[in-house]
C-alpha atoms as a PDB file:
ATOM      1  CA  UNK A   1       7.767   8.589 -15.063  1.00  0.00           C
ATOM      2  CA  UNK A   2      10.370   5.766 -14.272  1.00  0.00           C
ATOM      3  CA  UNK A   3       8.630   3.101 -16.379  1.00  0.00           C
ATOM      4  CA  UNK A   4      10.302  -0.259 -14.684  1.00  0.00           C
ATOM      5  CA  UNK A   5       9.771  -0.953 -11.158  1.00  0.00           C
ATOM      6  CA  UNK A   6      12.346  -0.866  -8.975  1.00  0.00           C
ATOM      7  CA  UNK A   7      12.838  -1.601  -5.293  1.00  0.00           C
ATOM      8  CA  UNK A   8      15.298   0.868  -4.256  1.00  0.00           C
ATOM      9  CA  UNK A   9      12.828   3.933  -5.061  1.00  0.00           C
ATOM     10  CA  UNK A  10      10.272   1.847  -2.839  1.00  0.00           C
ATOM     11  CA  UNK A  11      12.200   0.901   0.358  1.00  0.00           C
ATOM     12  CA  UNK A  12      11.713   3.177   2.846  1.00  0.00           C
ATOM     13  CA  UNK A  13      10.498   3.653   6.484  1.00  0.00           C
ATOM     14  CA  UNK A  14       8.126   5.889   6.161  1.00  0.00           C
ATOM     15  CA  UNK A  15       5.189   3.803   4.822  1.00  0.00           C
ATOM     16  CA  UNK A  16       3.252   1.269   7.198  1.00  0.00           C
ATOM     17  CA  UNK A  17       4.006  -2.203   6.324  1.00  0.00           C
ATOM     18  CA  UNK A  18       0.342  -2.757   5.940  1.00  0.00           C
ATOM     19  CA  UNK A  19      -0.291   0.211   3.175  1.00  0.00           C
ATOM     20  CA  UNK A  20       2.768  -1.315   0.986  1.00  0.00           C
ATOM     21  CA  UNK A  21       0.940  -4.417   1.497  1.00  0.00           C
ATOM     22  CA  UNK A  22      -2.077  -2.905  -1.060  1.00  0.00           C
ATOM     23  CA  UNK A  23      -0.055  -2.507  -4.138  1.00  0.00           C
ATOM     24  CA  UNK A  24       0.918  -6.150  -4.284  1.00  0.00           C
ATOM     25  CA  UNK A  25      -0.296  -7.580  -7.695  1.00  0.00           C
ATOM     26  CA  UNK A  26      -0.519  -4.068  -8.796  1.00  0.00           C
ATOM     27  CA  UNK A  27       1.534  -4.982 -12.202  1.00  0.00           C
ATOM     28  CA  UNK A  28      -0.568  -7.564 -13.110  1.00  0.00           C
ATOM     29  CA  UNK A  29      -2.189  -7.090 -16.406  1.00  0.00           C
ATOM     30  CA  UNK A  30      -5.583  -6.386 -16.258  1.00  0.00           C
ATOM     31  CA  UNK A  31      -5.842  -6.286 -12.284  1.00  0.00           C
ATOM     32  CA  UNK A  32      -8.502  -3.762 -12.400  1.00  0.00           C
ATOM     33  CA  UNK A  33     -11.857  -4.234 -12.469  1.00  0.00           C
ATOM     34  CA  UNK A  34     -14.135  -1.225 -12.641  1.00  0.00           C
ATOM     35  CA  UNK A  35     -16.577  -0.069  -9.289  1.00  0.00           C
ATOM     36  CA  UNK A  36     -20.022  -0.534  -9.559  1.00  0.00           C
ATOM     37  CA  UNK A  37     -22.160   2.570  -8.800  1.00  0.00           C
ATOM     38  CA  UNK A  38     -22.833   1.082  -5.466  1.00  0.00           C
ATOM     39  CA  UNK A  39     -19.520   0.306  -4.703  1.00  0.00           C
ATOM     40  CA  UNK A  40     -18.386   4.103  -5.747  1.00  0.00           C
ATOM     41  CA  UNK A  41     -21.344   5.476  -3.557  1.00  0.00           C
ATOM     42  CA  UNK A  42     -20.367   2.802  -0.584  1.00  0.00           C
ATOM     43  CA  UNK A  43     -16.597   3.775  -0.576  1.00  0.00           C
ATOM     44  CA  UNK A  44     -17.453   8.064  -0.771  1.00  0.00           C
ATOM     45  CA  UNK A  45     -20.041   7.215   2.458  1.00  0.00           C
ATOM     46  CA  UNK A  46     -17.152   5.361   4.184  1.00  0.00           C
ATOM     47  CA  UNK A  47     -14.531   7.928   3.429  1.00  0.00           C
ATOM     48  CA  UNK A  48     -16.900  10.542   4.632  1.00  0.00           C
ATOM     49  CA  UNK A  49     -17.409   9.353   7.548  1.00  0.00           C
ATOM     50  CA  UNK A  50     -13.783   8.596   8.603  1.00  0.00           C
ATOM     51  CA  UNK A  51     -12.995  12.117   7.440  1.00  0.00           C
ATOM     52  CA  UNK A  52     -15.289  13.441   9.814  1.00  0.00           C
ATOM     53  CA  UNK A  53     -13.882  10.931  12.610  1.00  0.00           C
ATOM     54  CA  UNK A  54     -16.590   8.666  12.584  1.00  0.00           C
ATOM     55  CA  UNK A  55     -16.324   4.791  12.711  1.00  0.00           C
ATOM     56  CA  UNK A  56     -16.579   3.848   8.848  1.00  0.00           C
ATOM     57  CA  UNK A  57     -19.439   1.276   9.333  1.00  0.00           C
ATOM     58  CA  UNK A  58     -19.587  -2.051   7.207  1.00  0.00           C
ATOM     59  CA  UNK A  59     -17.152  -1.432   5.095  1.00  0.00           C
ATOM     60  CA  UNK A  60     -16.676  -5.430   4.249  1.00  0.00           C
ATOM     61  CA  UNK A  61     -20.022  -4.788   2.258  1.00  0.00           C
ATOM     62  CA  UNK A  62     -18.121  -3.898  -0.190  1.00  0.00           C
ATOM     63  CA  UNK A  63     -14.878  -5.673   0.295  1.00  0.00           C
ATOM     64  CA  UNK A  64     -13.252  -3.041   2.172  1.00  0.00           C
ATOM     65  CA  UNK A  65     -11.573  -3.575   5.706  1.00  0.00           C
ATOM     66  CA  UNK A  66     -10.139  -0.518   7.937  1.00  0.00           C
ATOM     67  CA  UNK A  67      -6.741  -1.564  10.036  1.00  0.00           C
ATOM     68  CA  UNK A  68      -4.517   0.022  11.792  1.00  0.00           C
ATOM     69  CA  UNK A  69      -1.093   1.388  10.925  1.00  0.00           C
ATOM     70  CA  UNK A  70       1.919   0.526  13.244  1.00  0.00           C
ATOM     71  CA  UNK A  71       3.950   3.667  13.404  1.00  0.00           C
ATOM     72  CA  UNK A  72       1.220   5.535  12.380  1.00  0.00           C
ATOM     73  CA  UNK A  73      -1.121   5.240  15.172  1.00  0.00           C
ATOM     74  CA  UNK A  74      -3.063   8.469  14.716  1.00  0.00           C
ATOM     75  CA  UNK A  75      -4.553   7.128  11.335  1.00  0.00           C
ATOM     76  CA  UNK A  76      -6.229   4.455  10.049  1.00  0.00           C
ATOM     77  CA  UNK A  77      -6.262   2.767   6.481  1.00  0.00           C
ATOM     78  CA  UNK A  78      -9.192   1.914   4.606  1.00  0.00           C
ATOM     79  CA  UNK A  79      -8.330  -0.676   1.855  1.00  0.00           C
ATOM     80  CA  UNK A  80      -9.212  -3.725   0.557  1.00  0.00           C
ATOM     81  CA  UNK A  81      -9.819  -7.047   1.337  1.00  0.00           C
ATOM     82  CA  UNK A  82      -7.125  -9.376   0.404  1.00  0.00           C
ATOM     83  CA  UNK A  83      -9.287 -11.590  -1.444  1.00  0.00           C
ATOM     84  CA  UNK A  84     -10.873  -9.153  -2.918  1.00  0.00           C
ATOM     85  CA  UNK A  85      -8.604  -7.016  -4.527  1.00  0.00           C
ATOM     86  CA  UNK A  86      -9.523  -5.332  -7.989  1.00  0.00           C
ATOM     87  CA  UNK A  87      -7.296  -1.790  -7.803  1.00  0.00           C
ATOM     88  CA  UNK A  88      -9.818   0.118  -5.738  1.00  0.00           C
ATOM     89  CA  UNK A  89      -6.533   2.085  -4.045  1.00  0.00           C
ATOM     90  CA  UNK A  90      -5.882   2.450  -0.176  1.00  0.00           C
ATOM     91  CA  UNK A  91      -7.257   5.359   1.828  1.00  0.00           C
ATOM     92  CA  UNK A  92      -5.211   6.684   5.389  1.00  0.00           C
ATOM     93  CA  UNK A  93      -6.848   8.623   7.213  1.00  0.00           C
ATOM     94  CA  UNK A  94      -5.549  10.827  10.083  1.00  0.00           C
ATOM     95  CA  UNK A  95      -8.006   9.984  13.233  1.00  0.00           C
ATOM     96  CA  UNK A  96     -10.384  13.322  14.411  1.00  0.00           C
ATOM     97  CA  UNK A  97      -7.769  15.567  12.485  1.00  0.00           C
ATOM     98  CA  UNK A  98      -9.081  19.173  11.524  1.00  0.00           C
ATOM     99  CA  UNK A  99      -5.998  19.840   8.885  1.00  0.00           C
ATOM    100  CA  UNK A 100      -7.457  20.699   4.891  1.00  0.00           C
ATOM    101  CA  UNK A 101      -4.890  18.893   3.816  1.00  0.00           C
ATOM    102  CA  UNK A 102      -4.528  15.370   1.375  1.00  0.00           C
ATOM    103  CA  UNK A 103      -1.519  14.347   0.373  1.00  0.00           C
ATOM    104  CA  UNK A 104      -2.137  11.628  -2.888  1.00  0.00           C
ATOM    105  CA  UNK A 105      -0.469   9.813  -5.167  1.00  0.00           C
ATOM    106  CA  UNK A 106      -2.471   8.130  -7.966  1.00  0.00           C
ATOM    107  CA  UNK A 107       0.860   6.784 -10.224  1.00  0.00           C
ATOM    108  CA  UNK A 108       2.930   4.758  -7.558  1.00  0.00           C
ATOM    109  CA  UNK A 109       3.636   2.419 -10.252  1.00  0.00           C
ATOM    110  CA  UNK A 110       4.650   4.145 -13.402  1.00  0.00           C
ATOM    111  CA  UNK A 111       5.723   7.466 -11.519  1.00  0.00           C
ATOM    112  CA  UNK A 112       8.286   5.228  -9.157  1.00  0.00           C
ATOM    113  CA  UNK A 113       9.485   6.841  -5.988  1.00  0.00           C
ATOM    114  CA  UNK A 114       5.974   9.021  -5.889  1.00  0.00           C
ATOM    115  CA  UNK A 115       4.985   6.154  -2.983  1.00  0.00           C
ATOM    116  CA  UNK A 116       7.456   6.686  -0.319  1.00  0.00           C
ATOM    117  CA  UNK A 117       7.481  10.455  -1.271  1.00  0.00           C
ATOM    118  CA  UNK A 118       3.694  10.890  -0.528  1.00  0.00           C
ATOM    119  CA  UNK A 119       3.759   8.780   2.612  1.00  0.00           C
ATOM    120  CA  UNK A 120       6.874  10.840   4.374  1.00  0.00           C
ATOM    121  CA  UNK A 121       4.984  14.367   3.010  1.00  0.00           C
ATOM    122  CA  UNK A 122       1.671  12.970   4.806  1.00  0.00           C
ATOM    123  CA  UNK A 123       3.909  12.328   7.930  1.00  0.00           C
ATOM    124  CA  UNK A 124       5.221  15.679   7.809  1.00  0.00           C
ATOM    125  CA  UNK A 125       3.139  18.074   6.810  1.00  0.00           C
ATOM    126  CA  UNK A 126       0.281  16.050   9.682  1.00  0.00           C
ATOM    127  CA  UNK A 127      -2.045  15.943   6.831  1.00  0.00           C
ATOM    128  CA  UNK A 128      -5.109  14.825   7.205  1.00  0.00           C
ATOM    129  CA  UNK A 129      -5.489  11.929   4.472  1.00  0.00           C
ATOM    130  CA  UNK A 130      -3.596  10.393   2.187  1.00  0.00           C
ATOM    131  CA  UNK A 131      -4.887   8.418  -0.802  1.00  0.00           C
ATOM    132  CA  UNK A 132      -2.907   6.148  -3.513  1.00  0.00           C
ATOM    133  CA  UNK A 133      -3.458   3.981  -6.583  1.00  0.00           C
ATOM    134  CA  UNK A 134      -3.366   0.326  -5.933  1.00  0.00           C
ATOM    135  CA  UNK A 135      -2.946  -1.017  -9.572  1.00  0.00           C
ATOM    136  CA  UNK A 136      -0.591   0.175 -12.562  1.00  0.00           C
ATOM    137  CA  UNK A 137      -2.044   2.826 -14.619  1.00  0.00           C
ATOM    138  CA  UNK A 138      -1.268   1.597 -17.977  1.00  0.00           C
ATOM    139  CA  UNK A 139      -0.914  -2.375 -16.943  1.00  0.00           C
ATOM    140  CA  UNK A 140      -4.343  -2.613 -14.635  1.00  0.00           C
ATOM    141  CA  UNK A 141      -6.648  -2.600 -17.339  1.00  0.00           C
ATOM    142  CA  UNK A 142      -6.656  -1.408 -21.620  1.00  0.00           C
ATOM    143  CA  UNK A 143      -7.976   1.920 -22.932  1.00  0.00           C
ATOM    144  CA  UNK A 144     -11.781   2.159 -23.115  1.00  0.00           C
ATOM    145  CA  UNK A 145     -13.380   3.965 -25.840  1.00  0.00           C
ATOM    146  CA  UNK A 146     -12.396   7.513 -24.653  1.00  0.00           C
ATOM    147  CA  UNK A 147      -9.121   6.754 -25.322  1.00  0.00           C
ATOM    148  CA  UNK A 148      -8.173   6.663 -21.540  1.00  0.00           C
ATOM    149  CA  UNK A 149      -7.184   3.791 -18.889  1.00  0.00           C
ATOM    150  CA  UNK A 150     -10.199   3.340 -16.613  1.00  0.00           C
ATOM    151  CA  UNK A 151      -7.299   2.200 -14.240  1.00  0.00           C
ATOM    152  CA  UNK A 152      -5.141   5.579 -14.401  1.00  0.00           C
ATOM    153  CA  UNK A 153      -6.713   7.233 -10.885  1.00  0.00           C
ATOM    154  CA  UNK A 154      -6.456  10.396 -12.210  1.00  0.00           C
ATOM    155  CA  UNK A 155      -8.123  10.356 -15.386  1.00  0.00           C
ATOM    156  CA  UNK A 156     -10.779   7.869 -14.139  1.00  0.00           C
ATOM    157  CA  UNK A 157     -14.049   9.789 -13.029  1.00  0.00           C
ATOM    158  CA  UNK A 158     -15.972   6.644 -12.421  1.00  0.00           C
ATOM    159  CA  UNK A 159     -13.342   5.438  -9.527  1.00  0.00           C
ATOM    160  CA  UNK A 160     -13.413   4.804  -5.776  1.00  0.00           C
ATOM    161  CA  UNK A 161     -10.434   6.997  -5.882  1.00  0.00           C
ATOM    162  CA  UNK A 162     -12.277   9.437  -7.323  1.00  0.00           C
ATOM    163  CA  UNK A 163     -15.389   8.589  -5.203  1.00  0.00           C
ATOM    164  CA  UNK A 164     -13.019   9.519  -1.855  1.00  0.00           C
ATOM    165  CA  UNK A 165     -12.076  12.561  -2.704  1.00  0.00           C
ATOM    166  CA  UNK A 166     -15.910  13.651  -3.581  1.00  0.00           C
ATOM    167  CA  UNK A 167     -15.884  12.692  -0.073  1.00  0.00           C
ATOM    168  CA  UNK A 168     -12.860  14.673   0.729  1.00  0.00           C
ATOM    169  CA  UNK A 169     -14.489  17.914  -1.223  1.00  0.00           C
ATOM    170  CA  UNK A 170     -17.870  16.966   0.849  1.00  0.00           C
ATOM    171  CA  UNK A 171     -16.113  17.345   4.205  1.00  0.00           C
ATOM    172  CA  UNK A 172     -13.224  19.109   4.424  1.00  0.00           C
ATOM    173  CA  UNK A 173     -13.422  22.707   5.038  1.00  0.00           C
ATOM    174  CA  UNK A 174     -10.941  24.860   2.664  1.00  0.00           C
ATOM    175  CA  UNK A 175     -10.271  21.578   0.935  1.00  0.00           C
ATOM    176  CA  UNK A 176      -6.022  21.998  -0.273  1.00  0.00           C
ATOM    177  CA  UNK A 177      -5.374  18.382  -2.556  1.00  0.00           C
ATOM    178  CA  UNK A 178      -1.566  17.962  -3.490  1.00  0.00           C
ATOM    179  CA  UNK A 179      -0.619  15.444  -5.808  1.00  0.00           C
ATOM    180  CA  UNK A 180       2.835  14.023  -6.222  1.00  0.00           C
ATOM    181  CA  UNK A 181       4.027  12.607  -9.846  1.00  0.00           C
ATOM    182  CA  UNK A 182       6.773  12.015 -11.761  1.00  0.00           C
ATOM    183  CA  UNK A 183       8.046  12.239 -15.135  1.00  0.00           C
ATOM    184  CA  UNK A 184      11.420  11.381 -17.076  1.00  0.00           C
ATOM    185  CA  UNK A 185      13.819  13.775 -18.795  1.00  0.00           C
ATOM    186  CA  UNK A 186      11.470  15.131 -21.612  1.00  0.00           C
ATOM    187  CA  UNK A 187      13.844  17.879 -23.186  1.00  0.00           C
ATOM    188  CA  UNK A 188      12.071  20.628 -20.923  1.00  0.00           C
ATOM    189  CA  UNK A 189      15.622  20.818 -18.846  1.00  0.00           C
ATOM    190  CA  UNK A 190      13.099  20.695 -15.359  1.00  0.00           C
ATOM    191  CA  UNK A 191      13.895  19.453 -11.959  1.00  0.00           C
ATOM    192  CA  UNK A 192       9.872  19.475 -11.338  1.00  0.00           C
ATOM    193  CA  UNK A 193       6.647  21.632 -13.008  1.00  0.00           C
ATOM    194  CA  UNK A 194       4.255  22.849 -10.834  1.00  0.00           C
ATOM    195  CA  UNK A 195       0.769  23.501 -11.496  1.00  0.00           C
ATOM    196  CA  UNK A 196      -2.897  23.948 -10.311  1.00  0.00           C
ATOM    197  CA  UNK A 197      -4.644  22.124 -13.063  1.00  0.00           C
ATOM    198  CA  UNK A 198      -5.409  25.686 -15.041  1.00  0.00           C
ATOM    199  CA  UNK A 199      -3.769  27.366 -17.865  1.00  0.00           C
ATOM    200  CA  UNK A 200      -4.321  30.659 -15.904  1.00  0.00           C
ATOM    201  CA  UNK A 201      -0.756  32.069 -16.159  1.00  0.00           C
ATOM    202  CA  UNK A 202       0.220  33.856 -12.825  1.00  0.00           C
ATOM    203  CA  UNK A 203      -1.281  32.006 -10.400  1.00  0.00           C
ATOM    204  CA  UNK A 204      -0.141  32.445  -6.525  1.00  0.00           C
ATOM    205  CA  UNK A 205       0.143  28.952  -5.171  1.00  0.00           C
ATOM    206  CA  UNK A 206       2.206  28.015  -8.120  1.00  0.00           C
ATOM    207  CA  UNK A 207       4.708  30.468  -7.689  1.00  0.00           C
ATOM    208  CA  UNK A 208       5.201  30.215  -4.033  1.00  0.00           C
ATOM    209  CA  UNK A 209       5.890  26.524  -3.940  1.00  0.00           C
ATOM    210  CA  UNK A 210       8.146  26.825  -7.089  1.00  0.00           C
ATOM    211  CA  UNK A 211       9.919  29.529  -5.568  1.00  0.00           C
ATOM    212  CA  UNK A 212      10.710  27.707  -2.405  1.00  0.00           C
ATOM    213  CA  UNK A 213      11.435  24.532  -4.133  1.00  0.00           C
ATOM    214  CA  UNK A 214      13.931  26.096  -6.025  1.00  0.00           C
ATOM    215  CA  UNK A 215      15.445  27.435  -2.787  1.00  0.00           C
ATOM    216  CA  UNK A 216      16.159  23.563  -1.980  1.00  0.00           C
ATOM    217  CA  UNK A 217      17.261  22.486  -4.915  1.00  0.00           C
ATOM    218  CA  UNK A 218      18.326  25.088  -7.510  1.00  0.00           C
ATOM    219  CA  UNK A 219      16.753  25.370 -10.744  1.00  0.00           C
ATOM    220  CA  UNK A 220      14.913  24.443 -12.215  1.00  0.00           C
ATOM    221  CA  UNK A 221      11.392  24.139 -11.113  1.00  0.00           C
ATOM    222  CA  UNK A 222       9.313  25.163 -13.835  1.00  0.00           C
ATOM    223  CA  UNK A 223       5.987  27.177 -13.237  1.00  0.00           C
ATOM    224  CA  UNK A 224       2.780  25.905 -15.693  1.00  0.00           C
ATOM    225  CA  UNK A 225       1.671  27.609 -17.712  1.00  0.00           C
ATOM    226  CA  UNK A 226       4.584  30.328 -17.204  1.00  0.00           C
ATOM    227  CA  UNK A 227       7.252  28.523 -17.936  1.00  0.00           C
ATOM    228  CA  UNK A 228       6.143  25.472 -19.962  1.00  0.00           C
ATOM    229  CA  UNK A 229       3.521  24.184 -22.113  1.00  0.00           C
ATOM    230  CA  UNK A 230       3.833  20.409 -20.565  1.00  0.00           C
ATOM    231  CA  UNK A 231       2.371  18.288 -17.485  1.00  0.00           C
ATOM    232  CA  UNK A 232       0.050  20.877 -16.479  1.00  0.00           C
ATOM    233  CA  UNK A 233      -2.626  18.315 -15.123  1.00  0.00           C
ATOM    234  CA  UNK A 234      -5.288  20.293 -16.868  1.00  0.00           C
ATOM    235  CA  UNK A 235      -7.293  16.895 -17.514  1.00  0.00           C
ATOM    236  CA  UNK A 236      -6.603  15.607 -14.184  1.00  0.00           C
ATOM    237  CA  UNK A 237     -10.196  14.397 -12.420  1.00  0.00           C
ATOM    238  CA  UNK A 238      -9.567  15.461  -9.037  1.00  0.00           C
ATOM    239  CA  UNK A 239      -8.101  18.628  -9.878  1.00  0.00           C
ATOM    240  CA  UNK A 240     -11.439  19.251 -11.580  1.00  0.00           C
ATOM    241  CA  UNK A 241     -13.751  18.316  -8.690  1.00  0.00           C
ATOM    242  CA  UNK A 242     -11.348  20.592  -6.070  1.00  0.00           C
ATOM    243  CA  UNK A 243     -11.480  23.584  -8.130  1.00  0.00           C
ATOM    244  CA  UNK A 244     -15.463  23.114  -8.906  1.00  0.00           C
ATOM    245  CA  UNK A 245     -15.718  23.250  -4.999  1.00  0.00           C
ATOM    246  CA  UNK A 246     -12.979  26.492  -4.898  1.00  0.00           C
ATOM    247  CA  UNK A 247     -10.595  24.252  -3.238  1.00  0.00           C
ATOM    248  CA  UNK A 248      -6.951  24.244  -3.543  1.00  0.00           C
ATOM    249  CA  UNK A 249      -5.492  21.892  -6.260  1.00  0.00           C
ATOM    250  CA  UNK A 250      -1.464  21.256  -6.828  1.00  0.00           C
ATOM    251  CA  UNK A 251       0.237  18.932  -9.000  1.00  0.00           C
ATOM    252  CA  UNK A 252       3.666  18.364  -8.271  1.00  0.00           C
ATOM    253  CA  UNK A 253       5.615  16.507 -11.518  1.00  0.00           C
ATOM    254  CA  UNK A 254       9.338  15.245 -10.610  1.00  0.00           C
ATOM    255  CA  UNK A 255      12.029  14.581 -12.733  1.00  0.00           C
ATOM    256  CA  UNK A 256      12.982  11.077 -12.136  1.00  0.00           C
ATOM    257  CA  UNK A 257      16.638  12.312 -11.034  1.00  0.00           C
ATOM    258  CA  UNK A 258      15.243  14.675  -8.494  1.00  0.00           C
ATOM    259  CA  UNK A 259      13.279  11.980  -7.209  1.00  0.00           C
ATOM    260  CA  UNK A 260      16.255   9.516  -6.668  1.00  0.00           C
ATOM    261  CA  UNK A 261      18.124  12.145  -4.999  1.00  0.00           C
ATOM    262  CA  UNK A 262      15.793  12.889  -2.860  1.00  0.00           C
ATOM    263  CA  UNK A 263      14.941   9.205  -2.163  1.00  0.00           C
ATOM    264  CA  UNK A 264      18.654   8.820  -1.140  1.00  0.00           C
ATOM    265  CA  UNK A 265      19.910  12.133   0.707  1.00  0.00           C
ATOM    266  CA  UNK A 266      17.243  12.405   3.653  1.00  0.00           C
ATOM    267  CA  UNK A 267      18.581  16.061   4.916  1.00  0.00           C
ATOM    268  CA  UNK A 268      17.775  17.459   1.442  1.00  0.00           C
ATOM    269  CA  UNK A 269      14.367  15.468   1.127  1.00  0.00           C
ATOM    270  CA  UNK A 270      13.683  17.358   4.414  1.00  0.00           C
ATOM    271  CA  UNK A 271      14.291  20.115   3.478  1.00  0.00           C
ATOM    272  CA  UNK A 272      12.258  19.767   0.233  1.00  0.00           C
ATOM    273  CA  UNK A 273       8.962  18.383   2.428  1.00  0.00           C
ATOM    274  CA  UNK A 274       9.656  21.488   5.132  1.00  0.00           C
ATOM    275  CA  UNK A 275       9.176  23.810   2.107  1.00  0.00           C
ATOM    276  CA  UNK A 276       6.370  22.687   0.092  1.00  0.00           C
ATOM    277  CA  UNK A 277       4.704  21.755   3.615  1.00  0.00           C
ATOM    278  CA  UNK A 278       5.084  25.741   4.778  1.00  0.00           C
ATOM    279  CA  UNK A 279       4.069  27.048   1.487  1.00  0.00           C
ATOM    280  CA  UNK A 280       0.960  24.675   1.289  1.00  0.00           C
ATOM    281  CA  UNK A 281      -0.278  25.848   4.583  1.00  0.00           C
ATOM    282  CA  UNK A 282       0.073  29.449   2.763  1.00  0.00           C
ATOM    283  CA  UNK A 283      -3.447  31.350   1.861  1.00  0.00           C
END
């Protein structure tokens, strides 16, 4: 996590004008206000349906919209209305694409640079969807009585962000959900930890996309639970729903160094998105 905002980590080319546009406000204390169940069931029938390639219906129902992306005119964002907004997140969607691929990033705020980072790996890799947070984990809304932030998108099961990718595990065949985060220097002397979510030592996925990380950038990319006890995701909602449904979960954690390199040196970012794209496409 970087925990300040700042514009430098967020400039970049790669994301639509009009999907930056949704995380205005999104520092504002208490911006979020929770879904109702009709609103979580509206948003995972609209997802659906653009997932499949279908025209999303009446979204504006529920306070939704879906636009179109300049520079991106394959997809199509689903987000929502601008005077409606309550940190429901923003929803791309790649038009009639048959990839098993989501790219999503559900801590653009606290993990800075995770943004830009998930919008250029979307581009790249021609995944099919890409989903982010809308509203500051922490800052969107206080704990509940669970002890979490009903605004932190992945801890959140009652979320539309949640609610898409239920719609994501519905319709996607072989279903492969990477998540990009962030974290500051902890002591654990990482570049990045990778993990599936599981405290299963040894598992394949892990170690092929740590491996050819670590061919990019050196070491060191930890493996979890191999390598480190820390950021494993192992309470992470989504990863929960993609595994129930023997889909392919990664969580990708980034030291906030590696991610202003990256950020700033395009030919090694490149290089970074080439391998994790290649080894995500991997059985």
């Amino acid at each position: 996590m970087i925990a300040s905002d700042s514009p430098s980590l967020e400039i970049m080319g790669e994301c639509p004008a009009a999907l930056a546009e949704t995380r205005r406000g999104g520092t504002v204390q208490g911006a979020y206000v929770p879904p109702t169940e009709d609103e979580l069931k509206a948003i995972r029938t609209a997802a659906a349906k653009l997932l499949r390639g279908e025209p999303a219906g009446n979204v504006a129902a529920f306070g939704f919209e879906v636009v179109a992306l300049e520079g991106w005119s394959d997809a199509v964002l689903l987000r929502e209305l601008a005077g409606k907004r309550r940190g429901a997140g923003a929803y791309v969607v790649r038009k009639k694409s048959t990839s098993s691929l989501v790219v999503q990033a559900p801590h653009t705020f606290y993990d800075e640079g995770t943004f830009p980072l998930a919008c250029e790996l979307f581009q790249r890799t021609n995944a099919r969807a890409l989903f982010i947070n809308t509203v500051h984990r922490y800052k969107g809304a206080p704990k509940g009585t669970d002890g979490n932030h009903p605004s932190d998108m992945a801890h959140a099961a009652a979320s539309m962000f949640q609610s898409a990718t239920e719609a994501a595990v519905e319709v996607v065949p072989r279903l492969s959900v990477v998540q990009l985060h962030g974290f500051a220097d902890r002591k654990l002397g990482a570049r990045a930890v990778v993990s599936t979510g599981e405290k299963k030592r040894g598992a394949p996925a892990v170690a092929r996309v740590a491996s050819a990380l670590e061919a990019v950038v050196g070491p060191r990319i930890l493996k979890y639970p191999d390598d480190t006890s820390e950021l494993g995701a192992t309470t992470n909602v989504q990863g929960a729903i993609v595994r129930r449904a023997s889909g392919q979960f990664l969580h990708i954690e980034m030291e906030d160094g590696l991610r202003r390199l990256l950020l700033r040196d395009p030919a090694l970012r490149g290089r970074w998105m080439s391998a994790l794209g290649t080894t995500l496409g991997e059985p």
